[in-house]
Protein backbone atom coordinates (compact mmCIF):
# COMPACT_ATOMS: atom_id res chain seq x y z
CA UNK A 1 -26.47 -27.27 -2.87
CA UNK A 2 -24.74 -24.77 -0.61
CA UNK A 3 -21.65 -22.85 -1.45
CA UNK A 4 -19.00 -21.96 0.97
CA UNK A 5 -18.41 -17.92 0.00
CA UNK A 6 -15.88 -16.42 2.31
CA UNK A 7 -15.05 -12.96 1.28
CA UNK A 8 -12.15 -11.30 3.04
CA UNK A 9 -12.02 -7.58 3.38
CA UNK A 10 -8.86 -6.97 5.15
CA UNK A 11 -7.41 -4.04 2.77
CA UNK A 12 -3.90 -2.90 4.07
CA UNK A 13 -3.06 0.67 3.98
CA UNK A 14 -4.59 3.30 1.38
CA UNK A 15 -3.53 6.88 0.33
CA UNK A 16 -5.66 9.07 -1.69
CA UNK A 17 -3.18 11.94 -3.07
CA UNK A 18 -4.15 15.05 -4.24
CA UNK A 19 -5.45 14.22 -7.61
CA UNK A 20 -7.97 12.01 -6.22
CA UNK A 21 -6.33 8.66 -7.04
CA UNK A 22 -6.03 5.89 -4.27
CA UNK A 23 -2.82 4.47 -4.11
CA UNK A 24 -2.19 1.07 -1.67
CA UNK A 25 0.96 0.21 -0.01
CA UNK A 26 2.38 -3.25 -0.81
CA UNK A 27 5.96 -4.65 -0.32
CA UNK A 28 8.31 -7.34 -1.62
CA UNK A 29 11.65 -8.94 0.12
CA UNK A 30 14.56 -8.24 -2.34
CA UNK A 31 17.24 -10.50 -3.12
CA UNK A 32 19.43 -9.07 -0.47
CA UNK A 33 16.91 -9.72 2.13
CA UNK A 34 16.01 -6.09 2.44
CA UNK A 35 12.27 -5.30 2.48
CA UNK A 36 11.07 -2.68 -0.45
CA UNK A 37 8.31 -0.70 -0.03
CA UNK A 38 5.68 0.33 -3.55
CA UNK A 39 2.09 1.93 -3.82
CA UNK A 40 -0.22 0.61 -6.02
CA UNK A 41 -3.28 1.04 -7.85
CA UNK A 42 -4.23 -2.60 -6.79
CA UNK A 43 -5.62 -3.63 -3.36
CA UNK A 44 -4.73 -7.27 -3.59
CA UNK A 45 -1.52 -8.03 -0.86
CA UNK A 46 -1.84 -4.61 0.02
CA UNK A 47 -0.07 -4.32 4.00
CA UNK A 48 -0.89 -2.29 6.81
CA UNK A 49 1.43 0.64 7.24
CA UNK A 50 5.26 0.05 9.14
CA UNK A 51 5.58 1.61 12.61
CA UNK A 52 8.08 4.43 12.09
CA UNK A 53 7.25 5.75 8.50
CA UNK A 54 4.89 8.03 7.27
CA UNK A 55 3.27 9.37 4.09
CA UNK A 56 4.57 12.17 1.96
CA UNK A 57 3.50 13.34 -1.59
CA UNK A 58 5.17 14.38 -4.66
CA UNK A 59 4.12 17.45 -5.31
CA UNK A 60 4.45 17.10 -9.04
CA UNK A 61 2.99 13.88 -9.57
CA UNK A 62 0.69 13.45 -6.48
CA UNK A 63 2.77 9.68 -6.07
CA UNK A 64 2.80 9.00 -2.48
CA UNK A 65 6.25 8.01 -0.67
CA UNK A 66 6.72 6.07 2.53
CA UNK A 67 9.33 7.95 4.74
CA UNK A 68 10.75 7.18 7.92
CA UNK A 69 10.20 9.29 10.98
């Protein structure tokens, strides 16, 4: 018997910050219709990075933060 594997490796976006922790960048619609913007630990729904934002750091906490150009 032969089983159909598909495996998809299309990871979105991925920041490694200072501490050596890879953060990926995810987002969710609000309920105002606005679009937020997260990292997370997790790769799974991760997105591709917006045009017209980059990637800062905290300093402090190594979190990563999307900002616009």
């Amino acid at each position: 018997m032969r089983k159909n594997l598909f495996v998809m490796n299309c990871m979105g976006y991925s920041h490694k910050n200072s501490k050596g922790i890879t953060y990926f960048l995810h987002s969710v619609v609000g309920k105002n219709g606005k679009t937020l913007f997260f990292f997370s630990k997790k790769s799974d729904g991760s997105i591709d990075l917006p045009q017209g934002y980059t990637i800062g750091e905290n300093p402090r906490t190594g979190l990563p933060l999307l900002k616009k150009k």
